[in-house]
Protein backbone atom coordinates (compact mmCIF):
# COMPACT_ATOMS: atom_id res chain seq x y z
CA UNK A 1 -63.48 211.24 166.03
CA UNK A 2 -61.66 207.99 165.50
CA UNK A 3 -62.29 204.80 167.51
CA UNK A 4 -60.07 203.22 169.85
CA UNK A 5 -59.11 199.33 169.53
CA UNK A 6 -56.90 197.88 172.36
CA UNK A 7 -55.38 201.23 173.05
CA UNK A 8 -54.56 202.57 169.31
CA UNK A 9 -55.48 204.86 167.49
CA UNK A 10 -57.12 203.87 164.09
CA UNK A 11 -56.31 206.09 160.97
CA UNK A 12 -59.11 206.46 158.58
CA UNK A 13 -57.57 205.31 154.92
CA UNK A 14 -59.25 207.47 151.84
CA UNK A 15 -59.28 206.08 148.62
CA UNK A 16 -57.03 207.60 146.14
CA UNK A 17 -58.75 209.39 142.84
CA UNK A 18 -58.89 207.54 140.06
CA UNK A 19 -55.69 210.20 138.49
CA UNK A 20 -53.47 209.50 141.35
CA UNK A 21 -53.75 206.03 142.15
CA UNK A 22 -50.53 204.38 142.25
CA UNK A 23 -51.63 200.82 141.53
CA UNK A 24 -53.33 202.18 138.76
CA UNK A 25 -49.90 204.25 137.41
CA UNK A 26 -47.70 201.57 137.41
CA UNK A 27 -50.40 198.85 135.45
CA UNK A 28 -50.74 197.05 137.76
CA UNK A 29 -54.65 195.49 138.75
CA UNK A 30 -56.35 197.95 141.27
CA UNK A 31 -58.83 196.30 143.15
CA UNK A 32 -60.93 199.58 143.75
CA UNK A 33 -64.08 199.77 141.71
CA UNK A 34 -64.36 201.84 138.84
CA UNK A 35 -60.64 202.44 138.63
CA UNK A 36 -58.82 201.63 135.00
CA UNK A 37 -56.81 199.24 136.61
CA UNK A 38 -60.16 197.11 136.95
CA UNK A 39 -59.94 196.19 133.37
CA UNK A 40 -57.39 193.41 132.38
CA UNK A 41 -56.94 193.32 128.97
CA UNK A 42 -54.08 190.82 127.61
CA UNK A 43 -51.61 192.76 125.20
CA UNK A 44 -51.41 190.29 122.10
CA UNK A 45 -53.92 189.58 119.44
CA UNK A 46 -53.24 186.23 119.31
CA UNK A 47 -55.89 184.13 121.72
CA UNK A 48 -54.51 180.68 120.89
CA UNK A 49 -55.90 177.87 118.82
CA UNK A 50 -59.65 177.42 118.63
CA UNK A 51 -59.83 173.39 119.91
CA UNK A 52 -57.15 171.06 121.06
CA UNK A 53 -57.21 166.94 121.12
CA UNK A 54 -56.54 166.50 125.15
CA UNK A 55 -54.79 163.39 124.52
CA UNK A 56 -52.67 161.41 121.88
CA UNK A 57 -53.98 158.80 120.34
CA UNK A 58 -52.89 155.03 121.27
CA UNK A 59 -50.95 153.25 118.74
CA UNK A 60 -51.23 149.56 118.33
C-alpha cells in the first residue's frame, strides 16, 4: 500500500528497461545505472593537441 504525505497519495515510479528508456532513445545521458546512456563517448577522433604554452611570451 502506498504512504500518505500531507494528505497525497504517493505514486511509486519504476524504472524503465534498459530497451525502452526514453532518455536513453533520444542520446541523451541517462542517469540510471547500467543503462547505455551511462557511457559518454565524444563523436570525433580528434582529442586536441597534446600540450599548450598557457601564456605568450613577453617581448622586450
Amino acid at each position: 500500500m502506498p504512504r500518505r504525505k500531507y494528505g497525497k497519495l504517493r505514486k511509486t515510479v519504476e524504472l524503465p528497461a534498459k530497451e525502452n528508456c526514453s532518455r536513453c532513445r533520444s542520446g541523451k545521458y541517462c542517469p540510471i545505472v547500467g543503462h547505455v546512456g551511462q557511457q559518454v563517448l565524444p563523436r570525433r577522433e580528434w582529442s586536441g593537441p597534446e600540450s599548450i604554452s598557457k601564456r605568450k611570451q613577453k617581448r622586450n
